[in-house]
Protein backbone atom coordinates (compact mmCIF):
# COMPACT_ATOMS: atom_id res chain seq x y z
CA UNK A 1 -15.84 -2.71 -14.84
CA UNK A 2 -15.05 0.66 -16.19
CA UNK A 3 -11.85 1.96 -14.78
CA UNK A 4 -13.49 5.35 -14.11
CA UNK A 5 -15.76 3.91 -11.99
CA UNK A 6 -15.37 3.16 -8.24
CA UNK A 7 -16.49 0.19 -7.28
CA UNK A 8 -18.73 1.06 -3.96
CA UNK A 9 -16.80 0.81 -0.83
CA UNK A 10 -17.68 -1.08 1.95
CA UNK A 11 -19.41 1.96 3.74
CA UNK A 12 -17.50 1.46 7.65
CA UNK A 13 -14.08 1.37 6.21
CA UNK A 14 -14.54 5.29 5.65
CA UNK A 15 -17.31 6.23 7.85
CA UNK A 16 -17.22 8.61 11.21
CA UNK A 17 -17.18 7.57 14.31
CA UNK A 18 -19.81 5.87 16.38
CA UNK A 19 -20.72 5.59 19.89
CA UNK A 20 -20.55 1.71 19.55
CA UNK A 21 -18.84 -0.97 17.75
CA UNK A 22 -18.66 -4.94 17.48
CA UNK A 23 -15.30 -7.31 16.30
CA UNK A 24 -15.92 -10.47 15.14
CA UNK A 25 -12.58 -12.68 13.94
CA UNK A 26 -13.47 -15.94 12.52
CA UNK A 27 -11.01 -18.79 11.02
CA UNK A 28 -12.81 -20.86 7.96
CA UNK A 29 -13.65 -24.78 8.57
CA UNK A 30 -11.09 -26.76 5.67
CA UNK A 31 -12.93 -27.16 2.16
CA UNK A 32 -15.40 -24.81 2.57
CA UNK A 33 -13.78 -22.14 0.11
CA UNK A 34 -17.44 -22.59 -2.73
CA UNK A 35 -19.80 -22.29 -0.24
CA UNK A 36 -17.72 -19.40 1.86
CA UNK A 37 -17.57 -16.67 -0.92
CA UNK A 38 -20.91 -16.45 -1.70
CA UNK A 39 -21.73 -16.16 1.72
CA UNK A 40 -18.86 -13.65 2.39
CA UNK A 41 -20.60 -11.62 -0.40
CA UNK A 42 -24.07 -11.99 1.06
CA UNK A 43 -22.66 -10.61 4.42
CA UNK A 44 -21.16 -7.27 3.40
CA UNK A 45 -24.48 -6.83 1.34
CA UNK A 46 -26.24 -7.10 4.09
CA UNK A 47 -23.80 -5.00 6.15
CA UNK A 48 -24.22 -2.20 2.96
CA UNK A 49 -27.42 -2.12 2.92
CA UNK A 50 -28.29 -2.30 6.76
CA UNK A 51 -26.72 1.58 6.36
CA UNK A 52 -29.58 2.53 5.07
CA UNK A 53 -31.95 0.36 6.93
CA UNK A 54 -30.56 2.40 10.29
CA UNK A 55 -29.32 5.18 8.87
CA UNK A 56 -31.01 7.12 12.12
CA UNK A 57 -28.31 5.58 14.03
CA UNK A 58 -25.34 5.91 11.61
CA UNK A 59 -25.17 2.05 10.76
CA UNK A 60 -21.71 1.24 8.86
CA UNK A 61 -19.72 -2.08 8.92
CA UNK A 62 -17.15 -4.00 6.64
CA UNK A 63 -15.56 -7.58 6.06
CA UNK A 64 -12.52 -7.99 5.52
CA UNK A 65 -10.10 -11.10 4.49
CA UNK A 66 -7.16 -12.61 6.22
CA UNK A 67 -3.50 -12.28 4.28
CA UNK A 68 -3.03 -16.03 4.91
CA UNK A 69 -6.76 -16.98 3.75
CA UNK A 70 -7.02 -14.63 0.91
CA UNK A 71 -5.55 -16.90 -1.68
CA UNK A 72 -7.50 -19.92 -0.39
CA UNK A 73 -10.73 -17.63 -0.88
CA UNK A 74 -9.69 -15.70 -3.97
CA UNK A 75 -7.28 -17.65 -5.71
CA UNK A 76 -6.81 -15.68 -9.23
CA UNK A 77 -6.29 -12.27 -8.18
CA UNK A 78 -4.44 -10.84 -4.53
CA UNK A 79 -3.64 -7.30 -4.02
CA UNK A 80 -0.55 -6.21 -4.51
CA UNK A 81 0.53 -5.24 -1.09
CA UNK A 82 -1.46 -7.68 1.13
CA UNK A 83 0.78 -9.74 3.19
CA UNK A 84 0.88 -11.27 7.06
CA UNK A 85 1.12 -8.59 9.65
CA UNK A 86 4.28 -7.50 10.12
CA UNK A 87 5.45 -8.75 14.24
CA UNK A 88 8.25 -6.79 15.62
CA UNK A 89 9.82 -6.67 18.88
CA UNK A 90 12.40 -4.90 20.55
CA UNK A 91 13.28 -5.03 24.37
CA UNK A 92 10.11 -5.38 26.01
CA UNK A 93 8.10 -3.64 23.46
CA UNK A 94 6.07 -6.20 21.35
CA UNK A 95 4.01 -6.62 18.36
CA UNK A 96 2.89 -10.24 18.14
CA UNK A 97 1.19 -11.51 14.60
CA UNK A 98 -1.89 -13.42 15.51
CA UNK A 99 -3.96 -13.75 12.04
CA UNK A 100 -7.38 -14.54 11.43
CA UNK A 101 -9.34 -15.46 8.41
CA UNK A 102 -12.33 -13.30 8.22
CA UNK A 103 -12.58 -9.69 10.67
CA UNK A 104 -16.41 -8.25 10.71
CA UNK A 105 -16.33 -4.73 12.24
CA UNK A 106 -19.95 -2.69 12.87
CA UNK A 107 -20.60 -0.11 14.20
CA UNK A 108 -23.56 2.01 15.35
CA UNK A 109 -24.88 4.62 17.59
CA UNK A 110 -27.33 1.85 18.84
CA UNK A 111 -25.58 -0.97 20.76
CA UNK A 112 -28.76 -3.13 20.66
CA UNK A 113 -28.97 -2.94 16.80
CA UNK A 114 -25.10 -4.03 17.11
CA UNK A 115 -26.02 -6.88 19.17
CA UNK A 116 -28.38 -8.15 16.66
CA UNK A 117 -26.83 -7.73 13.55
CA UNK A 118 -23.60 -9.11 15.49
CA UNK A 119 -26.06 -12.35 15.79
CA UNK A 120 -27.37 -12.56 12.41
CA UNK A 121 -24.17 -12.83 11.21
CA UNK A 122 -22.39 -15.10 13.02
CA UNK A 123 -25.79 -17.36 12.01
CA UNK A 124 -25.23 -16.33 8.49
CA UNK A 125 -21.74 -18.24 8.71
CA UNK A 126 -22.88 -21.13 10.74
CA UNK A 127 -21.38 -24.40 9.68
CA UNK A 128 -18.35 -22.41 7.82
CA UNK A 129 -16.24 -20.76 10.55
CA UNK A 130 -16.06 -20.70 14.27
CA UNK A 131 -15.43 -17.22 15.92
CA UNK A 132 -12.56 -17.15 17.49
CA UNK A 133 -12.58 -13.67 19.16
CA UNK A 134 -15.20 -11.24 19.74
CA UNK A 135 -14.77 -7.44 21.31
CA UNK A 136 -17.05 -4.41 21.74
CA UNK A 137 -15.95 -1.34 22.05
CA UNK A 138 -17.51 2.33 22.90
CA UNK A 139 -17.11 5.88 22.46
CA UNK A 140 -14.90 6.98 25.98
CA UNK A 141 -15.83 10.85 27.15
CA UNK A 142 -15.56 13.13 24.03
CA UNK A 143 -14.01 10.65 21.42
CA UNK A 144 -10.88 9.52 23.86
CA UNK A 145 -8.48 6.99 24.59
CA UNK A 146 -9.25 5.04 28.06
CA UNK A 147 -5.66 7.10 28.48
CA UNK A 148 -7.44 10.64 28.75
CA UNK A 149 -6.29 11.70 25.62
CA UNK A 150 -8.53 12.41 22.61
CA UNK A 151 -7.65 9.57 19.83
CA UNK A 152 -8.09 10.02 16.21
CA UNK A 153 -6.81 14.05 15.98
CA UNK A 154 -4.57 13.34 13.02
CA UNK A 155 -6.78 11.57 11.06
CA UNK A 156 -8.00 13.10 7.26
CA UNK A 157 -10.56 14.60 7.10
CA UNK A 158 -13.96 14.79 4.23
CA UNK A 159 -12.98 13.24 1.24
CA UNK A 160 -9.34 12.61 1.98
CA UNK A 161 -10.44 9.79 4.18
CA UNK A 162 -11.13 8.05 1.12
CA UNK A 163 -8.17 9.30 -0.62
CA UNK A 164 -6.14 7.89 2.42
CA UNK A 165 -7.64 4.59 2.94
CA UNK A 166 -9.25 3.23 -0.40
CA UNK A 167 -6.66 1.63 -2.86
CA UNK A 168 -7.14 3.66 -6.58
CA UNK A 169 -6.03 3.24 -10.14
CA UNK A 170 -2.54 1.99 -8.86
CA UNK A 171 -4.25 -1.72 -8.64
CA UNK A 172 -7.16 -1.59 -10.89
CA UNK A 173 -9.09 -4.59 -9.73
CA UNK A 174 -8.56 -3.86 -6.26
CA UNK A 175 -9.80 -0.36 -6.36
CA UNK A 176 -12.29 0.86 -3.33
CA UNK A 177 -10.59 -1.54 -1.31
CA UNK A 178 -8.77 -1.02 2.09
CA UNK A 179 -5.60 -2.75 3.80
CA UNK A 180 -6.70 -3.41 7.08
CA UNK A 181 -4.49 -3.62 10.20
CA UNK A 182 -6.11 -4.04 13.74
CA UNK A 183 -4.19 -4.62 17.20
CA UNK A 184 -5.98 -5.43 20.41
CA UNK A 185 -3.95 -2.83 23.13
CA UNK A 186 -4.51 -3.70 26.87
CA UNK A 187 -3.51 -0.95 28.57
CA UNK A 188 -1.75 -0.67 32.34
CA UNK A 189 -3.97 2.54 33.81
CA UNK A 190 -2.96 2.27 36.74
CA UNK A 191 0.70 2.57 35.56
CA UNK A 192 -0.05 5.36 33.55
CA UNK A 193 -2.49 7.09 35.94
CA UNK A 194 0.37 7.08 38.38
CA UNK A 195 2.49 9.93 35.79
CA UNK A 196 1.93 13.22 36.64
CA UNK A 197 -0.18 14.89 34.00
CA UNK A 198 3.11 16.55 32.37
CA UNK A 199 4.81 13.58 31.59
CA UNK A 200 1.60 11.65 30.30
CA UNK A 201 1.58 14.93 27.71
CA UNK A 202 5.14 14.62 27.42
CA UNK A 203 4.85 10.79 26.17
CA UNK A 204 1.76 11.81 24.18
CA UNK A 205 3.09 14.58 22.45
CA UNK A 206 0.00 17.00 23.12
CA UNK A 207 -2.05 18.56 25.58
CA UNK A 208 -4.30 16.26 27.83
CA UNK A 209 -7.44 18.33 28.52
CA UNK A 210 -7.49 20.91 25.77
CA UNK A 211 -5.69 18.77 23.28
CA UNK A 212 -3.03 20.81 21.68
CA UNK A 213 -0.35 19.40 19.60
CA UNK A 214 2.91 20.51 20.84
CA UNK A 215 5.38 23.14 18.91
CA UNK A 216 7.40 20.68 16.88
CA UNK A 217 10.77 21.97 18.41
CA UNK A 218 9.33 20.64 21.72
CA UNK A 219 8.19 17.39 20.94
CA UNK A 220 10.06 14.67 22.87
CA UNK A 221 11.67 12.36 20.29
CA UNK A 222 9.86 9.58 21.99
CA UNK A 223 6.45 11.23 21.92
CA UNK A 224 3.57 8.97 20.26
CA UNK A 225 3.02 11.60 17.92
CA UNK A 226 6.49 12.53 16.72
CA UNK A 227 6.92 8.53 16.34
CA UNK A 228 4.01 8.32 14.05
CA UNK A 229 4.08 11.29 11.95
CA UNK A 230 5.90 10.28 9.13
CA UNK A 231 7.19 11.41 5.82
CA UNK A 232 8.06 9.56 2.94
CA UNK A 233 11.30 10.00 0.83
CA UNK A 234 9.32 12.80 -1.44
CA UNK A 235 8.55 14.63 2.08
CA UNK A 236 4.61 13.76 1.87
CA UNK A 237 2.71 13.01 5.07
CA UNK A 238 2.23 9.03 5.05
CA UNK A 239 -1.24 8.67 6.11
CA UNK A 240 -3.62 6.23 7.83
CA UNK A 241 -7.07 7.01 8.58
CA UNK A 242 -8.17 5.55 12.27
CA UNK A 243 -11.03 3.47 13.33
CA UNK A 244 -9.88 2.82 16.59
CA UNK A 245 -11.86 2.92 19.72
CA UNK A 246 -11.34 1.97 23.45
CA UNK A 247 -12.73 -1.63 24.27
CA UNK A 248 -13.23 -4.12 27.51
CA UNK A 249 -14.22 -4.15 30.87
CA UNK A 250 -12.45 -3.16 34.02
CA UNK A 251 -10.36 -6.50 34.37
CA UNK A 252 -9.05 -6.12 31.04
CA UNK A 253 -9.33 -2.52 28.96
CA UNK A 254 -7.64 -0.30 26.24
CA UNK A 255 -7.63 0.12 22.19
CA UNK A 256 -8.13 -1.59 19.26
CA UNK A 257 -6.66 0.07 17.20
CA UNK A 258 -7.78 0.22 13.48
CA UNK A 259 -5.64 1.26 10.65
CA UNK A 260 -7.15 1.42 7.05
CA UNK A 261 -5.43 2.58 3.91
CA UNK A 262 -4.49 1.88 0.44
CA UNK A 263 -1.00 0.71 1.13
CA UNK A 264 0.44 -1.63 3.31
CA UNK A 265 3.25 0.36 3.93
CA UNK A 266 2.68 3.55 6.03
CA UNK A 267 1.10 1.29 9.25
CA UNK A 268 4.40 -0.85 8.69
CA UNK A 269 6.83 2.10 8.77
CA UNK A 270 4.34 3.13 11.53
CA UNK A 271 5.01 0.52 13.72
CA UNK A 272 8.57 0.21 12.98
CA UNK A 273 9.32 3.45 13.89
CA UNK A 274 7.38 2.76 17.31
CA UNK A 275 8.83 -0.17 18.46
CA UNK A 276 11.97 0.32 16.83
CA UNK A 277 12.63 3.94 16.80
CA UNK A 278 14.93 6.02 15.17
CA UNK A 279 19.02 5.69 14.57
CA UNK A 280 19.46 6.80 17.85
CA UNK A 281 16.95 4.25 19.23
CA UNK A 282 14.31 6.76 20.15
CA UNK A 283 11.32 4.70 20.78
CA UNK A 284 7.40 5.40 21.72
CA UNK A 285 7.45 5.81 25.18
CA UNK A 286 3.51 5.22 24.68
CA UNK A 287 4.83 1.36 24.51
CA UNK A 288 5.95 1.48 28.18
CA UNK A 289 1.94 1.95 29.30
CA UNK A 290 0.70 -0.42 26.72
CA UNK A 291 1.36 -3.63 25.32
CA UNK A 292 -0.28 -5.51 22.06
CA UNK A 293 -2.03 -8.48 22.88
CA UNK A 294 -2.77 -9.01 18.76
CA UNK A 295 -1.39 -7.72 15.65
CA UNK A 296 -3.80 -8.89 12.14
CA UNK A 297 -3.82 -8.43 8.94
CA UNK A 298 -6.67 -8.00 6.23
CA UNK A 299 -8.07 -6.62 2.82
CA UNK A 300 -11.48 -5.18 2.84
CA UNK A 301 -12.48 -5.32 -1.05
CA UNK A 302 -15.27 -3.50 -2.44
CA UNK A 303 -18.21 -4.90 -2.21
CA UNK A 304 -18.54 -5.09 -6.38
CA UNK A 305 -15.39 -7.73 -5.81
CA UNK A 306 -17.02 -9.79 -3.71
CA UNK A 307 -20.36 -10.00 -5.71
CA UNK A 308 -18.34 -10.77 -8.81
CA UNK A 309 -16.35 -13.06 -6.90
CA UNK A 310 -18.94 -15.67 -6.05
């Protein structure tokens, strides 16, 4: 493939939000490697071309590939940075590492279109996997976390989303792909509900209804914001772009939270600086309302991989 050329994207690792999505996980049956990446290919064509198919309703999806299944799936070529989600824990703030082999994420501003595409793939699969995990999430009030607060502010916007989250000339084969990292938060509302409105901004780092970022001189050093803003050692903003959005029912409910970019790196240092925090041990407060139930890692390739990959 020319090297000028980028491969097409899988159209949901980029896309703008929905009012509805689906999560399928799936781990492989043993041996069935031959018969699995042609059928992994068929999927995200499907998933491509069901874009246009409901384009009314903004139809976008990807698949992506476990770190620990990639080689068994592609064995002669693995991204360079694609390796098992990194767990962490400190105190009572966790990040557990529970991997998958296959992640199919849709999303649509049609839940009943989600429900049957949801179906046609899991029947697409039959006899190769068994899903192991299935969530749906929605769009909360205008575009916010189950917390109150609007979700997603700080992510790029136009064409820097791809520039943020699809992997370039840095690993040729790889390009238009996405490292994917997803966590399943469960929040404790009524913990959280229980903070006056000032201190839930104060944790947050911005405004609650209006949503305005606070002054950088007043950020707490343990806001969510001032913990995930990051720079790298050549002062550049180390992006992710989001596709996270509130999920469950009122027994269990919060985030999954979606990170895709071209590196592995920024959602590590991310996370690190979350649940570890800074020399002085300043960690994200946000922690204290919510805790990680999953932590997974994935590559989404372009879809040109996968096609020449069967």
């Amino acid at each position: 493939m020319d090297s000028q050329v980028m491969p097409r994207e899988q159209l949901g690792v980029c896309a703008e939000g929905n009012l509805h999505s689906v999560y399928l996980m799936f781990n492989a049956n043993e041996g069935v490697e031959s018969e699995m990446r042609p059928c992994v290919a068929n999927v995200a064509q499907y998933i491509y071309e069901l874009a246009d198919q409901y384009s009314d309703s903004a139809f976008n999806g990807f698949v992506a590939i476990g770190a620990n299944y990639w080689d068994t799936l592609y064995p002669n070529a693995r991204p360079e940075q694609l390796k098992p989600f990194p767990a962490m824990n400190k105190g009572t703030r966790e990040a557990p590492a529970i991997e998958y082999d296959l992640f199919v994420h849709i999303r649509c501003d049609r839940f009943d279109i989600l429900h049957l595409v949801a179906n046609e793939v899991n029947q697409m699969f039959e006899g190769l996997v068994e899903l192991i995990d299935e969530e749906r999430g929605f769009r909360f009030m205008d575009a916010r976390d189950l917390t109150g607060f609007v979700d997603g502010t700080e992510n790029p916007k136009g064409r820097s989303r791809q520039e943020v989250a699809l992997v370039g000339e840095e690993d040729g084969t790889f390009k238009g792909g996405s490292y994917i990292h997803v966590q399943k938060f469960a929040h404790n509302l009524s913990k959280w509900n229980r903070l006056p409105v000032k201190k839930q901004e104060d944790v947050i780092g911005r405004t609650k209804v209006d949503n305005i970022e606070y002054a950088s001189a007043d950020k707490p050093l343990t806001s969510h914001i001032k913990r995930v803003n990051l720079k790298d050692s050549e002062g550049k903003s180390m992006e992710i772009l989001r596709q996270s959005m509130p999920y469950g029912s009122v027994k269990e409910q919060g985030l999954m939270f979606i990170s895709t970019c071209r590196n592995s790196v920024n959602f590590e240092k991310m996370l690190e600086s979350m649940v570890y925090g800074d020399a002085e041990g300043n960690h994200d407060h946000l922690m204290h309302f919510t805790q990680a139930l999953t932590g997974s890692s994935f590559f989404a390739p372009s879809l040109d991989f996968m096609i020449a990959a069967e």
